[in-house]
Protein backbone atom coordinates (compact mmCIF):
# COMPACT_ATOMS: atom_id res chain seq x y z
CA UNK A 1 0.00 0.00 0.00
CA UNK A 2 1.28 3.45 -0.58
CA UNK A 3 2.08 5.51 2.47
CA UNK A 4 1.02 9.24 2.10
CA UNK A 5 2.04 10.69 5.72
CA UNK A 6 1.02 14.27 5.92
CA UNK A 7 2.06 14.23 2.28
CA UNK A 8 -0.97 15.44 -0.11
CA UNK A 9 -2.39 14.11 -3.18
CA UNK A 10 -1.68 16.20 -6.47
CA UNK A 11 -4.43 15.86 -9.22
CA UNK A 12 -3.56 17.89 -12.37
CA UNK A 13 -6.07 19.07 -15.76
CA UNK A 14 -5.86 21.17 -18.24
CA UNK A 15 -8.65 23.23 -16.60
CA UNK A 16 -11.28 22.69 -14.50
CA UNK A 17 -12.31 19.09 -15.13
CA UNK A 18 -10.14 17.59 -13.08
CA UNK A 19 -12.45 18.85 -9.75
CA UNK A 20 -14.23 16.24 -10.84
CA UNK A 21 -11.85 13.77 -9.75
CA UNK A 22 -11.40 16.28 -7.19
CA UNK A 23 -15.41 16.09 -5.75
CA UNK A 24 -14.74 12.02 -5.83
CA UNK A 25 -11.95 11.53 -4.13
CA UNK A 26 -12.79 13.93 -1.42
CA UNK A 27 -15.87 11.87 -0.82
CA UNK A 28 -13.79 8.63 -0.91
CA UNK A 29 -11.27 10.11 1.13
CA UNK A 30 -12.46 12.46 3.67
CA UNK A 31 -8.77 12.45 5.23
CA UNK A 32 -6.36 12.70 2.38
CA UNK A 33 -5.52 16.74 1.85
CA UNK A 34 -5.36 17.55 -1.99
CA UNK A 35 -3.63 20.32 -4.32
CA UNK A 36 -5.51 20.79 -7.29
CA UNK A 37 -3.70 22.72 -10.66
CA UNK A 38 -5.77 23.80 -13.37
CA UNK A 39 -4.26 25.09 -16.17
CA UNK A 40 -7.07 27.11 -17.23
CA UNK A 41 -4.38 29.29 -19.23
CA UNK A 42 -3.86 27.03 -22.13
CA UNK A 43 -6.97 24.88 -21.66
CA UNK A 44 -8.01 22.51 -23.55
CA UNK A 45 -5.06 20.65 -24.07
CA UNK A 46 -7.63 18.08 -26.43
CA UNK A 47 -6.89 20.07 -29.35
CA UNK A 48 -2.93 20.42 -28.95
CA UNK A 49 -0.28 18.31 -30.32
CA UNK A 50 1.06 15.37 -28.54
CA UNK A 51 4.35 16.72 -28.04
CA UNK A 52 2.90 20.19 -26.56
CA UNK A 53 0.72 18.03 -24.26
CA UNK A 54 3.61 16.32 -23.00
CA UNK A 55 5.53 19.53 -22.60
CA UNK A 56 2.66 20.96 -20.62
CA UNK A 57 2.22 17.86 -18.55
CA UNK A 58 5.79 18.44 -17.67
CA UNK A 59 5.62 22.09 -16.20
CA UNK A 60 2.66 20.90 -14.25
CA UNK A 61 4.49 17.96 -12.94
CA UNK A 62 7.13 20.49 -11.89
CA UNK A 63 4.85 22.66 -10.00
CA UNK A 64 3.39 19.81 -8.07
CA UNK A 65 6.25 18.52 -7.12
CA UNK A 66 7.44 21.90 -5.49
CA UNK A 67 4.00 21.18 -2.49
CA UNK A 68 6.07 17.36 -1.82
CA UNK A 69 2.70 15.62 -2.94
CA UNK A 70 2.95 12.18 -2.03
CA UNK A 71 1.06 10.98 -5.43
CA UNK A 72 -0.33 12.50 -8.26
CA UNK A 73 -3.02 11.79 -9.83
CA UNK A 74 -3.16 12.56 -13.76
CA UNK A 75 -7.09 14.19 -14.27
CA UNK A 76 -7.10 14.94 -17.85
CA UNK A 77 -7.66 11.89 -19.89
CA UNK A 78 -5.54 13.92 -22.97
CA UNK A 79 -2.36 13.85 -20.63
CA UNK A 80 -3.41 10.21 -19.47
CA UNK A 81 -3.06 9.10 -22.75
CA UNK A 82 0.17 10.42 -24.42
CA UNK A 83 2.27 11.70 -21.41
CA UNK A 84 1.87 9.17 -18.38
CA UNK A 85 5.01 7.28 -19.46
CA UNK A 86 6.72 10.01 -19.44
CA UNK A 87 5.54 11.63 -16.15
CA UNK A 88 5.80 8.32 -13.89
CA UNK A 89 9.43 8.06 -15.84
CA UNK A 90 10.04 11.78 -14.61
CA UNK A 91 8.59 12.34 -10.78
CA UNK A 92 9.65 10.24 -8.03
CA UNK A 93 6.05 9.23 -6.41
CA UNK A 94 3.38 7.05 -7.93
CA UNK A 95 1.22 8.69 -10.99
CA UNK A 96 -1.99 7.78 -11.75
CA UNK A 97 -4.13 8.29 -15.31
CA UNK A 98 -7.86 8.63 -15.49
CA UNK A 99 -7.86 6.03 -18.74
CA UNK A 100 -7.43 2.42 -18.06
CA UNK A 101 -9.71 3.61 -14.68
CA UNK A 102 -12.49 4.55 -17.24
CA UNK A 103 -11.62 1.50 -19.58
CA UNK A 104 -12.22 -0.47 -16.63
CA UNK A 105 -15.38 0.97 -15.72
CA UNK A 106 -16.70 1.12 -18.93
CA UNK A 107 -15.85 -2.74 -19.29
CA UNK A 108 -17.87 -3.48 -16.00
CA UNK A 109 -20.55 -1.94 -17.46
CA UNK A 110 -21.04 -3.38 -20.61
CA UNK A 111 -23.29 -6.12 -21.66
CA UNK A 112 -22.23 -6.82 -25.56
CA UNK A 113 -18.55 -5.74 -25.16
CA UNK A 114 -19.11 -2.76 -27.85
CA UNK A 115 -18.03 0.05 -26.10
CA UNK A 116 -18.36 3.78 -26.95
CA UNK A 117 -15.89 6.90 -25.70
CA UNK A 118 -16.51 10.30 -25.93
CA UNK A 119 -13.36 12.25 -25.62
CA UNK A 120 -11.53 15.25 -26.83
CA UNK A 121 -9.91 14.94 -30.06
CA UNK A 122 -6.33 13.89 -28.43
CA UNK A 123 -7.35 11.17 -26.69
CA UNK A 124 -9.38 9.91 -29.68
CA UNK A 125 -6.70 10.32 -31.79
CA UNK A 126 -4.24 8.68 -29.08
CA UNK A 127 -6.15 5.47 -29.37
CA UNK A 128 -5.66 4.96 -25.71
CA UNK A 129 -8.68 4.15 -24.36
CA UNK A 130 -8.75 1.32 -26.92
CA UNK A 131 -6.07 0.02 -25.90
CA UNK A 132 -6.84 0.35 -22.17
CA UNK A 133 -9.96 -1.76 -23.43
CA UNK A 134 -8.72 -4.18 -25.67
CA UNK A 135 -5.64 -5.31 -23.17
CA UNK A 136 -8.36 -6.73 -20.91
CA UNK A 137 -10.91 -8.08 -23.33
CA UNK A 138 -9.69 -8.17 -26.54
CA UNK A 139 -13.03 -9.38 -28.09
CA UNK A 140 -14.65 -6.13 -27.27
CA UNK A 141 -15.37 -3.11 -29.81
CA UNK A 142 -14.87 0.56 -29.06
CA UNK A 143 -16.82 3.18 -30.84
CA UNK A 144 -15.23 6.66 -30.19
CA UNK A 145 -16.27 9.93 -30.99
CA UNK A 146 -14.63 13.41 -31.00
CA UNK A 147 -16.55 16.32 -28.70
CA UNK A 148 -13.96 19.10 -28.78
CA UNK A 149 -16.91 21.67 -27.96
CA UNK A 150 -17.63 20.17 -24.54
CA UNK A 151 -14.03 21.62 -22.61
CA UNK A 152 -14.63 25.37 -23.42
CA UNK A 153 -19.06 25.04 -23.10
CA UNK A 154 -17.93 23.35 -19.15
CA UNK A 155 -15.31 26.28 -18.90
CA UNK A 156 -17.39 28.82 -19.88
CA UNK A 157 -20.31 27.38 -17.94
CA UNK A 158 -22.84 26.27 -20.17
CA UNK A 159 -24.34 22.83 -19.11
CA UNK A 160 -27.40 23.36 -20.09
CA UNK A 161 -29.96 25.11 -22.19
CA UNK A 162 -30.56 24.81 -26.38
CA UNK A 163 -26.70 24.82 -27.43
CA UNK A 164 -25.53 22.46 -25.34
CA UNK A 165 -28.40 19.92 -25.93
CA UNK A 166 -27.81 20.71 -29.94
CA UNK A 167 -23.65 19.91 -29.33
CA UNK A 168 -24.18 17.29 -27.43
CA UNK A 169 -27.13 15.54 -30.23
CA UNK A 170 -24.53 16.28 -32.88
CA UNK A 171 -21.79 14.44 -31.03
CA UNK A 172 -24.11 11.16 -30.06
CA UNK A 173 -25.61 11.04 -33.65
CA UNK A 174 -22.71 8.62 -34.74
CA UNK A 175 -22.99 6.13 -31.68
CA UNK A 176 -26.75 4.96 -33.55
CA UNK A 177 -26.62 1.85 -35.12
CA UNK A 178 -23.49 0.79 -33.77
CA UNK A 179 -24.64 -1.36 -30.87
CA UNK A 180 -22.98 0.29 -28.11
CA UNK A 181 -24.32 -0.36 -24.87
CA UNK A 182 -21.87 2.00 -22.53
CA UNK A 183 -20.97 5.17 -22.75
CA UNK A 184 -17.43 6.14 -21.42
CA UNK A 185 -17.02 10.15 -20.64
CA UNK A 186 -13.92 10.08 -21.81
CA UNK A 187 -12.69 14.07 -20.45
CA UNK A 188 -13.16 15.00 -16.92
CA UNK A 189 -15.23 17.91 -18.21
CA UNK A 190 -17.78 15.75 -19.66
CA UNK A 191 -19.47 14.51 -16.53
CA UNK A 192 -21.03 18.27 -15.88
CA UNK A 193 -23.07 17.44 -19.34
CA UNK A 194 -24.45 13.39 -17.93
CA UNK A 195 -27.82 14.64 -17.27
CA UNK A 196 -27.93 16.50 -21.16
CA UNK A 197 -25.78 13.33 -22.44
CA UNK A 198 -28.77 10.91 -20.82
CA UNK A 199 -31.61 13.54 -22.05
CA UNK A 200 -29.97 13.38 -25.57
CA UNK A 201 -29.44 8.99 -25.94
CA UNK A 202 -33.30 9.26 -24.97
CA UNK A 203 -34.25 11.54 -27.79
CA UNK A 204 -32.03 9.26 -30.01
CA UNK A 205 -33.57 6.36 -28.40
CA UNK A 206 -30.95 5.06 -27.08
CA UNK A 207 -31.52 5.87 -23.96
CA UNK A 208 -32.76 2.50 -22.83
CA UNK A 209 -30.05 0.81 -24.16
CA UNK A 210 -26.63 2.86 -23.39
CA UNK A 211 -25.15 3.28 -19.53
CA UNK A 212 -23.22 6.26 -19.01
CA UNK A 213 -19.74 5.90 -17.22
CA UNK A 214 -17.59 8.65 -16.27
CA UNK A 215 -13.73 7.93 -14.62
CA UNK A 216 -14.12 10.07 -11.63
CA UNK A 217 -15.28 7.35 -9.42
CA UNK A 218 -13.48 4.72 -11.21
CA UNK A 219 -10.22 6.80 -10.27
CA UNK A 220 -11.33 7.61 -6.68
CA UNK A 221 -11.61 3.46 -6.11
CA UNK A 222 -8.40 2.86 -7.18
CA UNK A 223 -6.53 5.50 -5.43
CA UNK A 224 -8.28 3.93 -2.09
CA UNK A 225 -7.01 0.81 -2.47
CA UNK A 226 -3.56 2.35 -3.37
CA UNK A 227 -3.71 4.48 -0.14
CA UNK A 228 -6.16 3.23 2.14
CA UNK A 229 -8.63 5.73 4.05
CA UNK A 230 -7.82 7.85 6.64
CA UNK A 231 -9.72 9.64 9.34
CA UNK A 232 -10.09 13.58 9.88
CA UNK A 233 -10.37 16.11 7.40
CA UNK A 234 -8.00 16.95 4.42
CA UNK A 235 -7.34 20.40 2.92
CA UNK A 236 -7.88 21.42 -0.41
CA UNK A 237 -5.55 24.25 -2.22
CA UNK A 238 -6.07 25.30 -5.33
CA UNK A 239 -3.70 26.78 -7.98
CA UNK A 240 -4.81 28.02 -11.56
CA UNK A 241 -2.89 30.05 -14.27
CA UNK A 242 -5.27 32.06 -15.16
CA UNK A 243 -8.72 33.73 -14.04
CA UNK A 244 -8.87 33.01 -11.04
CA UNK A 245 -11.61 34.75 -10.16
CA UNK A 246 -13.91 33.49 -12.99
CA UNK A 247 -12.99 30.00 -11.53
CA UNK A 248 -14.97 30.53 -8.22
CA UNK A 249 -17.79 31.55 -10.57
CA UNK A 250 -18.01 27.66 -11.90
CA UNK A 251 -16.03 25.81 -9.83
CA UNK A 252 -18.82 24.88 -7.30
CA UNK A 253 -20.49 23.34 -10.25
CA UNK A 254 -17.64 20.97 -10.85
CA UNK A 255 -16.93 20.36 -7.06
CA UNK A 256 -20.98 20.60 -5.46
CA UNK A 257 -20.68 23.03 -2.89
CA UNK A 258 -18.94 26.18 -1.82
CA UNK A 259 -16.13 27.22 -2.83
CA UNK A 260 -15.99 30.72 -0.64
CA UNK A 261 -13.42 29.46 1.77
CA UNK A 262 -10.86 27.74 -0.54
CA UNK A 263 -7.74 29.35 -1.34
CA UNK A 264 -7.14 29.63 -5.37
CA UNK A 265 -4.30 30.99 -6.05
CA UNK A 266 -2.65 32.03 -9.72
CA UNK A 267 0.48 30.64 -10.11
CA UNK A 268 3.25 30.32 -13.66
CA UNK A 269 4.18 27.02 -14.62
CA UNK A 270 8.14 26.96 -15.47
């Protein structure tokens, strides 16, 4: 089992998906204390390169390394799936992606093995989460679709309403007729949308027919059986590169309560 100490988790995402991960492992572990980075100055990393992914994955590593974080956990499933190698080569503590979590999930869930993944165009492109898939069943099929308009609608704080429902239709059109029976939200952003994402497989009707899985939880579950739970009451800081002030405007949405007494701070990646 991994030994934390007084040490903290760091979770890093390219903005402010990752308080997803954030909202589930505070429920799963009411004891651990947790610095959170968002990069909310080059968000979203889903439409970058690989190699400028990695090189941003890098200066975040840096920075959480500087608050002697225990573990980190990896909360944007772009990073997850082209720079983990690279980070768990380059930091000295245990790194964990949000990918083979949500592969994992996903295959729980599934009836037929035919597996869909919504996910930015990176990770699509990546082909990780078919791989994360196929490594444990190989008979299984996964759909995946691009949804690059999801990160800046979550950012920008539209989870609801007429253009969200039209995105989100647009981007589930492809999944009919291909059998899929599970949905994987394959971006930490994406979860915000479930409740537009269900409303949408119903008017395709699909809805009957498709379970939606996000990685949050999936990710929370393994990092308590890596660290065991402790008592008390762990700390959250958070640091963003940019805006921080439009963060507390939508990051209660993301984590499902106040944020009033949590220190955000803007900090520079090096």
């Amino acid at each position: 089992m991994l030994v934390l100490g007084d040490r903290p988790i760091g979770v890093f995402d390219s903005g402010l998906g990752g308080l997803t991960v954030v909202r589930a492992l505070r429920a799963s572990l009411p004891g651990t204390s947790i610095v959170y980075l968002g990069d909310t100055a080059r968000v979203p990393y889903g439409v970058r390169s690989a190699s400028t992914v990695v090189e941003y994955a890098k200066r975040c590593a840096r920075l959480l390394r500087t608050h002697d974080v225990g573990c980190v956990v990896v909360a944007c499933n772009t990073v997850s799936a082209v720079a983990l190698p690279m980070l768990r080569e380059m930091l000295d503590v245990e790194v964990f992606g949000v990918v083979e979590p949500g592969a994992r999930a996903g295959l729980a869930a599934t009836r037929s093995y035919r597996i869909g993944v919504l996910a930015t165009r990176g990770t699509v492109v990546s082909g990780a989460y078919e791989r994360a898939v196929t490594d444990v069943e190989p008979s299984a099929t996964v759909v995946q679709q691009e949804a690059p308009l999801l990160v800046p609608l979550a950012e920008e704080g539209w989870l609801d309403g007429p253009v969200a429902g039209a995105v989100i239709r647009s981007y589930l059109e492809p999944f009919r007729g291909t059998g899929v029976d599970t949905l994987v939200l394959g971006c930490t952003h994406y979860p915000l949308f479930r409740r537009v994402i269900e409303e949408q497989l119903e008017r395709l009707d699909l809805g009957n027919e498709v379970t939606v899985v996000d990685s949050a939880g999936a990710v929370a579950k393994v990092l308590v059986e890596a660290v065991g739970v402790s008592p008390g009451s762990g700390s959250l800081r958070i640091h963003v590169t940019d805006l921080p002030s439009r963060f507390r405007e939508v990051a209660a949405r993301f984590l499902g309560d106040s944020v009033d007494d949590l220190c955000v701070q803007q900090v520079d990646l090096q």
